[in-house]
Protein backbone atom coordinates (compact mmCIF):
# COMPACT_ATOMS: atom_id res chain seq x y z
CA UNK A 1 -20.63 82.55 90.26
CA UNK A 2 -21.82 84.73 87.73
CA UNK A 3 -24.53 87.84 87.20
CA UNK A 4 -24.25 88.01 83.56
CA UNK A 5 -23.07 86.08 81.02
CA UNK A 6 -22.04 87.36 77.23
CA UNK A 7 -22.60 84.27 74.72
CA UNK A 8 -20.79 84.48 71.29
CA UNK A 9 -23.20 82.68 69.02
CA UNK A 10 -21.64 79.87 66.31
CA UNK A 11 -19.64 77.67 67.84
CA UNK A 12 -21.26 78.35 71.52
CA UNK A 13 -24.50 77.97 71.26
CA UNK A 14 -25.38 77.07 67.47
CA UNK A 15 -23.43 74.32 64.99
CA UNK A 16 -23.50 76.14 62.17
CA UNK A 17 -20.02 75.11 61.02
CA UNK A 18 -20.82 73.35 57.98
CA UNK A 19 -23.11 76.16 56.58
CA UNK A 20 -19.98 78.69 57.50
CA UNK A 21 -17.57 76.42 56.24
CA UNK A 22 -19.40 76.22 52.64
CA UNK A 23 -20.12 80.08 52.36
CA UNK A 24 -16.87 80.84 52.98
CA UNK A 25 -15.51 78.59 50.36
CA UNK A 26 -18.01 79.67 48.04
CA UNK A 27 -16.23 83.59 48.85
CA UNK A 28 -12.92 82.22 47.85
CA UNK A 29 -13.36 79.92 44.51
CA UNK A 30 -14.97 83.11 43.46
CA UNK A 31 -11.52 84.69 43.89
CA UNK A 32 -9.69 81.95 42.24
CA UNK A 33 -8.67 80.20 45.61
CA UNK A 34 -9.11 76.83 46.54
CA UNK A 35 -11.80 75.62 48.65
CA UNK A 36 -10.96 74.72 52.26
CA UNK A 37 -11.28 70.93 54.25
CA UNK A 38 -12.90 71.49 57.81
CA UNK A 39 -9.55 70.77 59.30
CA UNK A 40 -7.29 73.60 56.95
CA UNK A 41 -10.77 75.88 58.40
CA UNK A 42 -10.70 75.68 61.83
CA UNK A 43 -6.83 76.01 61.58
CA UNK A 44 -6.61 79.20 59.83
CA UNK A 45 -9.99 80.96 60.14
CA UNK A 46 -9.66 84.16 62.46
CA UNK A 47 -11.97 86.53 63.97
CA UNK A 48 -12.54 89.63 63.07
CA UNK A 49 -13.04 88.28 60.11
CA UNK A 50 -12.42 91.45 57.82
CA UNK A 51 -8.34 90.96 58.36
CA UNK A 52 -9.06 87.00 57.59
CA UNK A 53 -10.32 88.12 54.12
CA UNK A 54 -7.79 90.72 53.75
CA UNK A 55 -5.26 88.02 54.40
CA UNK A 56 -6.96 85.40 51.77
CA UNK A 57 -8.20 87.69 49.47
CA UNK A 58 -6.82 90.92 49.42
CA UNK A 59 -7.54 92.28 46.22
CA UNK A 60 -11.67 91.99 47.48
CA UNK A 61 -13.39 94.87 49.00
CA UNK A 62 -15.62 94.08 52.07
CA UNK A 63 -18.79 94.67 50.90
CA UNK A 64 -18.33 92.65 48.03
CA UNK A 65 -17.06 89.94 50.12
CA UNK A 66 -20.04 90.12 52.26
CA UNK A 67 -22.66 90.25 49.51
CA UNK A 68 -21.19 86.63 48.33
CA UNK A 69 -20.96 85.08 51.34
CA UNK A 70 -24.71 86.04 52.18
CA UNK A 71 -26.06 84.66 48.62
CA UNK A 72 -23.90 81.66 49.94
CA UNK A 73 -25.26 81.31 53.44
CA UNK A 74 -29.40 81.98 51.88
CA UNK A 75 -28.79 79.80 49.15
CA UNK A 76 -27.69 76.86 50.89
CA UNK A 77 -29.87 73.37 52.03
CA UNK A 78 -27.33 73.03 54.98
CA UNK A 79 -28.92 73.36 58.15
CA UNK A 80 -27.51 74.39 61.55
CA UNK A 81 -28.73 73.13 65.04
CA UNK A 82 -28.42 73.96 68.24
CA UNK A 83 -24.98 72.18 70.09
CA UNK A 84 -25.34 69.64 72.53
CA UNK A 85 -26.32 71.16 76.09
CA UNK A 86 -27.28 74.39 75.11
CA UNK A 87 -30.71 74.81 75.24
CA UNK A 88 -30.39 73.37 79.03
CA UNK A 89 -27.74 75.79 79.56
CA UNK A 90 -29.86 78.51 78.95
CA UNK A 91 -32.72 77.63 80.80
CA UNK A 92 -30.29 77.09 83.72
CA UNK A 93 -29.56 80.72 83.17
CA UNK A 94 -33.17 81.95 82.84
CA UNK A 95 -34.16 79.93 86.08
CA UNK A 96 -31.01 81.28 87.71
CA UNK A 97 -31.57 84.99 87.24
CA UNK A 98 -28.58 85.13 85.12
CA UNK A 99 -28.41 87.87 82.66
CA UNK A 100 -27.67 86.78 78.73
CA UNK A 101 -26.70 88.42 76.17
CA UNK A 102 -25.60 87.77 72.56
CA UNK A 103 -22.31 89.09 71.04
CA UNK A 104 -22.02 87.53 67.55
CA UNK A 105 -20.30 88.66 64.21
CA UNK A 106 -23.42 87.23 62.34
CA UNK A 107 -25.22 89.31 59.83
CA UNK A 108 -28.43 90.44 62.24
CA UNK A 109 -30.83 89.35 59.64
CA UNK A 110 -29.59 85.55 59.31
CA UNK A 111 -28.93 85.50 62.99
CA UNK A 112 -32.29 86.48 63.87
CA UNK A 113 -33.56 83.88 61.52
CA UNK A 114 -31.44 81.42 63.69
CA UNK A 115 -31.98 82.41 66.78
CA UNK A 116 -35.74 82.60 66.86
CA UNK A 117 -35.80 79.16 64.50
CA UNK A 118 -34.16 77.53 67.02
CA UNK A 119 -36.29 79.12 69.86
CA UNK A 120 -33.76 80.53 72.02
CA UNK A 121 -34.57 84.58 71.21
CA UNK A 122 -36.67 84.78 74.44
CA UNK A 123 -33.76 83.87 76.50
CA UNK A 124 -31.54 86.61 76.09
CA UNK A 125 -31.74 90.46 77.61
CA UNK A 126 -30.36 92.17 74.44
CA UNK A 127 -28.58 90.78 71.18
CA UNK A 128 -25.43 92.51 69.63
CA UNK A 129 -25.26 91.40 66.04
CA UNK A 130 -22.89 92.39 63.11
CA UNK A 131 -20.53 92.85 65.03
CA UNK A 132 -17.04 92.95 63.30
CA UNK A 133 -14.67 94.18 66.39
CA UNK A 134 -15.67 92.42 69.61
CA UNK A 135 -12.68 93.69 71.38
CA UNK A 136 -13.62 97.14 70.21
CA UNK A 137 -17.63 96.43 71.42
CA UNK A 138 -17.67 94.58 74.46
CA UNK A 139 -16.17 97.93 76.35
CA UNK A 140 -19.61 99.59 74.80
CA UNK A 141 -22.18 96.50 75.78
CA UNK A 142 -20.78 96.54 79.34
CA UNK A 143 -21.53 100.45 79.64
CA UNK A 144 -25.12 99.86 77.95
CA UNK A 145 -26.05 97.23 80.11
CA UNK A 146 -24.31 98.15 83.30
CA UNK A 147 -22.42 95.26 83.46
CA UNK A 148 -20.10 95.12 86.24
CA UNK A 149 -17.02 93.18 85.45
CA UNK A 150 -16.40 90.92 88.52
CA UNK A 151 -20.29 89.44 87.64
CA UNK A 152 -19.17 88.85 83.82
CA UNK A 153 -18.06 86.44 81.90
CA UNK A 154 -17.81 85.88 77.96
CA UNK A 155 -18.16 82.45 76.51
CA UNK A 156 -17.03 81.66 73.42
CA UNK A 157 -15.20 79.23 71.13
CA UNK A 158 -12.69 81.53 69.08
CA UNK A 159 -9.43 83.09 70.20
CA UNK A 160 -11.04 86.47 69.62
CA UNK A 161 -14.12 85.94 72.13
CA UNK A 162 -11.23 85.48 75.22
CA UNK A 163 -9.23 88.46 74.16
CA UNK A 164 -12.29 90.54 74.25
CA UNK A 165 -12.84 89.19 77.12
CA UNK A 166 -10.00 90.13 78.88
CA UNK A 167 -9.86 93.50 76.80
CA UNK A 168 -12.25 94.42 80.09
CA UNK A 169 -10.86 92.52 82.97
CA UNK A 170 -14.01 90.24 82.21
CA UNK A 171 -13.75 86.35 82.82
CA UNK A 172 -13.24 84.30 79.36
CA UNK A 173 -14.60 81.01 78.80
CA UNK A 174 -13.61 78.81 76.11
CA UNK A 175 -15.89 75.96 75.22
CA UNK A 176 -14.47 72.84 72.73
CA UNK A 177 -17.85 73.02 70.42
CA UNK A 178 -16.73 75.52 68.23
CA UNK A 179 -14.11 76.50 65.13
CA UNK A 180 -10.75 76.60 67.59
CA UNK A 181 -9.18 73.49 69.04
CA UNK A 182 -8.12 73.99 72.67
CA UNK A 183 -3.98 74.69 71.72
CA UNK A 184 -5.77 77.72 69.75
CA UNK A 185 -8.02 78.71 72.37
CA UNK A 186 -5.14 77.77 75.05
CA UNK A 187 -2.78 80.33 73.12
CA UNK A 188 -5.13 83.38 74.39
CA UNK A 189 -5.04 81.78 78.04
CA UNK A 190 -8.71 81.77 78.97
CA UNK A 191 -9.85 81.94 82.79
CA UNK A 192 -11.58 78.24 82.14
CA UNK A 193 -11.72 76.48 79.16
CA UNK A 194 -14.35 73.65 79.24
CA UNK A 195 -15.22 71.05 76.82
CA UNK A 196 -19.14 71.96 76.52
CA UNK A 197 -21.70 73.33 78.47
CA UNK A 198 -22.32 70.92 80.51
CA UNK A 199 -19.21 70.75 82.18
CA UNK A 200 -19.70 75.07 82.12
CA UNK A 201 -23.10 74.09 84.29
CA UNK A 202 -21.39 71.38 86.30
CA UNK A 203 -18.71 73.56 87.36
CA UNK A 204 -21.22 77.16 87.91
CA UNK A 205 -22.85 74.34 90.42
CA UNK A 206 -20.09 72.98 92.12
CA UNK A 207 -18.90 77.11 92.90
CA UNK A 208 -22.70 77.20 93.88
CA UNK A 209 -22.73 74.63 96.89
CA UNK A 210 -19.25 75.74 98.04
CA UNK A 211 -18.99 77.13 101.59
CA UNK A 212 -21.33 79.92 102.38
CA UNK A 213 -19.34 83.37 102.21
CA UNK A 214 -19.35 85.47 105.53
CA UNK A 215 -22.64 88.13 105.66
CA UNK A 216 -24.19 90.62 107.09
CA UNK A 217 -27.71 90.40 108.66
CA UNK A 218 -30.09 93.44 109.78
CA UNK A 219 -32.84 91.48 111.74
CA UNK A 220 -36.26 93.13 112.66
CA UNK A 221 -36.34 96.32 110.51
CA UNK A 222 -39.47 97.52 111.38
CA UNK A 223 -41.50 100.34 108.91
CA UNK A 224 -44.71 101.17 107.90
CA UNK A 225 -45.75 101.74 104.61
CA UNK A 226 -48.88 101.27 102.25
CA UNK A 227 -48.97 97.98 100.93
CA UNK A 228 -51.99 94.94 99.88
CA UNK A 229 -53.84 94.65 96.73
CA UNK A 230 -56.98 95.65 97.78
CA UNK A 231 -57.37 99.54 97.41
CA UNK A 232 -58.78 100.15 101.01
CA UNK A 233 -55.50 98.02 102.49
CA UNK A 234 -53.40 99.96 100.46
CA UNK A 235 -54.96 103.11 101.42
CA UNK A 236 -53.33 103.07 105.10
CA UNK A 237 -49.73 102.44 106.00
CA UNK A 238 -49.20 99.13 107.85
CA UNK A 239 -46.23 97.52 109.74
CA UNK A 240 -43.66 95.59 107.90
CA UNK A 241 -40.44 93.81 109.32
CA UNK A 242 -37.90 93.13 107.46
CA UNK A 243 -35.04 90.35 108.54
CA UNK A 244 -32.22 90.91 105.39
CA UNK A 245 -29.05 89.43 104.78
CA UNK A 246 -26.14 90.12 102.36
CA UNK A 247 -22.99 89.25 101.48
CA UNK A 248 -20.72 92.25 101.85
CA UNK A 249 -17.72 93.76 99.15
CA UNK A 250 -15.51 92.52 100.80
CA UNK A 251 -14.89 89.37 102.98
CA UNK A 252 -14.32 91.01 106.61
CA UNK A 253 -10.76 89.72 107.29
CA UNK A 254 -10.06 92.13 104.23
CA UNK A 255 -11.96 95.36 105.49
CA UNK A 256 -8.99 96.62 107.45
CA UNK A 257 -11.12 97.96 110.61
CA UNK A 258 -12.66 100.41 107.86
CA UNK A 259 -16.18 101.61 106.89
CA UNK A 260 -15.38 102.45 103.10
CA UNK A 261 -14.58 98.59 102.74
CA UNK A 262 -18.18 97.58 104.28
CA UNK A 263 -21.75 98.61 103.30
CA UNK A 264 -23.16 101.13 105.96
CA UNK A 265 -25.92 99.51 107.96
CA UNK A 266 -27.94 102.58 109.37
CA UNK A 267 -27.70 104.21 105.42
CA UNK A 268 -28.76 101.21 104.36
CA UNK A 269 -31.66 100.34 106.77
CA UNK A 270 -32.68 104.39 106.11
CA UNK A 271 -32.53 103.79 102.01
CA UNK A 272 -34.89 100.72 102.55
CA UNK A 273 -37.20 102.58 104.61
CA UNK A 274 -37.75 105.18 102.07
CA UNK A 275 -37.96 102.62 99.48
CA UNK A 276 -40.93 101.43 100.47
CA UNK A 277 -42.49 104.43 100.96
CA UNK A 278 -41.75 105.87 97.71
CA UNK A 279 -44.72 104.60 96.39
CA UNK A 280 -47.88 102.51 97.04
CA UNK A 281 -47.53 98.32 96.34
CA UNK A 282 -49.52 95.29 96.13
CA UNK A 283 -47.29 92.58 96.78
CA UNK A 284 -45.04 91.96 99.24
CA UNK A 285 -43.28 90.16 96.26
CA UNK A 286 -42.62 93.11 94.66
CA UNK A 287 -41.12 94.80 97.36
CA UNK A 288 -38.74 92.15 98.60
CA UNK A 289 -37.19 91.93 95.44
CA UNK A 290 -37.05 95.64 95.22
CA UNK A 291 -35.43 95.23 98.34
CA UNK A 292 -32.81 92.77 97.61
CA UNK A 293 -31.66 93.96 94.08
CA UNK A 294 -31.43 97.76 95.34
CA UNK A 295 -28.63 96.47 97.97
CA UNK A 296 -26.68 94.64 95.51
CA UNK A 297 -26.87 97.38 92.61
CA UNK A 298 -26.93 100.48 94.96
CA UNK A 299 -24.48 99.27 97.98
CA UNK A 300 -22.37 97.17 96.33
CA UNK A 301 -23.30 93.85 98.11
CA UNK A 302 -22.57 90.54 95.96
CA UNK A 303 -26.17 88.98 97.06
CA UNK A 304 -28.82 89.88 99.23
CA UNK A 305 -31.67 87.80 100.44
CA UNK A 306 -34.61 89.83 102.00
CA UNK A 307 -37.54 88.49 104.20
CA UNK A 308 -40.47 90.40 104.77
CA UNK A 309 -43.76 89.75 107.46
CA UNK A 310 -46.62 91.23 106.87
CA UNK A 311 -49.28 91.13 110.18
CA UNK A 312 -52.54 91.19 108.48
CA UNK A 313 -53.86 87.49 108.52
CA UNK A 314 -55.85 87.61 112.12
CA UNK A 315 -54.64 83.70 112.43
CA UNK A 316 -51.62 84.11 112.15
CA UNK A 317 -48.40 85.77 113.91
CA UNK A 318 -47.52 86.58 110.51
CA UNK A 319 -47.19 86.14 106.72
CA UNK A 320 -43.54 86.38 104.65
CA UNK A 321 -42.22 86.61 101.78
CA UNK A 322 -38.52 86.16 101.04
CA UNK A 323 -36.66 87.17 98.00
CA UNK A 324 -32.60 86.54 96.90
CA UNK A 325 -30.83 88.69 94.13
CA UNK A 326 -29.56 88.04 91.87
CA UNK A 327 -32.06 84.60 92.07
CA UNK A 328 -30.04 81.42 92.50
């Protein structure tokens, strides 16, 4: 359903709302206001939060701000967990191939404190903290990371997460867990909105086991190359065949009788070809994978699944590997 997934942070992943809520009210009797109920909070509070300051305190500078709400956040016994279903989430990701990444407007230090506290830093590719502006950032991540928009989604809990979302034409989730109730999150008219992520899972399953999608299938691509880990097998090309499969751009009722709206089969079977022979490999492992993810991210397939005999074992017609991408 999805290659890579963005995750805003509080709210999403981490309840931290009681720590935020008593920072921020810490910011404003500072300022003379009055301190804020969770329910006059999560009605009010807007991201970016700069212009909710501005708004509540406008005589403040930033920084200022900032520095108070920091001593706030450090100083307090309040703890924050992580939300019901998310660490399952994300190891439904990691065993998925799905990439993560973090988008959060968390001070990087205290979010890296959180993040690796609550043992979830290995999961993600590449964390974007401090971030003010996500409307102004996610065009930026998406370039870094090569994200492709169609594979993308954002999940988050704020009316600002979906309209950065669909700043890029990328799918916005809105999940219940967070600081906006769903009339608030309803307002910015996300692609799903889902009460946690459990239902997120349930429903990333369900699009999963659907029908299978019309392919493509190149069977018996035959090519030599060197490959085995021993250096004396490796030192000789042998024969390969390759049997792949892949689901095109485009289903073929839409192609229109032309080539642009396919993927070309001999260019492809001649790119694989001198794949392998680029350079020496051990596994067949390695190659298959090489295999599948170069016809996704260099011919524009949605998946590929790649099988590969190797005719080495003297009893046996053959040995195989077989490799999707991205993984299921």
């Amino acid at each position: 359903m999805f290659r890579n997934l963005i995750f805003d942070w509080s709210g999403t992943l981490c309840d931290d709302l009681a720590l935020t809520i008593e920072a921020t009210n810490y910011v404003l009797t500072q300022y003379g206001r009055e301190p804020l109920t969770t329910e006059a909070f999560r009605n009010e509070f807007q991201l970016p939060y700069p212009g909710y300051y501005a708004w509540k305190t406008p005589e403040a500078r930033l920084e200022d701000l900032e520095n108070l709400y920091r001593k706030a956040f450090d100083a307090s016994a309040t703890g924050v967990t992580l939300l019901p279903h998310a660490r399952d989430f994300i190891r439904y990701c990691a065993a998925s191939g799905i990439r993560c990444f973090i988008l959060t407007s968390m001070d990087p230090k205290a979010f890296d404190s959180q993040v690796r506290a609550l043992g979830l830093f290995p999961y993600f590719e590449h964390i974007h903290s401090g971030i003010h502006n996500k409307e102004e950032h996610i065009p930026l991540l998406m370039k870094q990371h090569g994200l492709r928009p169609e594979d993308t989604a954002f999940i988050g809990d704020m009316q600002h997460d979906i309209d950065a979302a669909h700043r890029v034409g990328i799918t916005g989730i809105g999940v219940l867990t967070g600081y906006n109730n769903a009339q608030q999150l309803s307002a910015s008219k996300p692609d799903f909105i889902v009460p946690d992520l459990a239902a997120l899972k349930g429903l990333m399953l369900r699009a999963m086991a659907a029908p299978a999608p019309d392919e493509i299938r190149i069977n018996g691509l035959e090519f030599s190359c060197c490959i085995g880990v021993p250096d004396e097998e490796r030192a000789e090309p042998q024969r390969i065949r390759a049997d792949i499969a892949f689901i095109p751009p485009l289903p073929p009722a839409d192609m229109e009788d032309d080539i642009e709206h396919t993927i070309d089969y001999e260019a492809l079977s001649r790119h694989l070809v001198a794949l392998a022979q680029q350079q020496p490999v051990r596994l067949l492992e390695t190659l298959a994978h090489r295999f599948a993810r170069s016809i996704v991210e260099d011919f524009g397939a949605r998946r590929a699944c790649v099988e590969l005999h190797k005719f080495i074992l003297p009893d046996a017609a053959s040995s195989s590997v077989r490799a999707s991408y991205p993984a299921r």
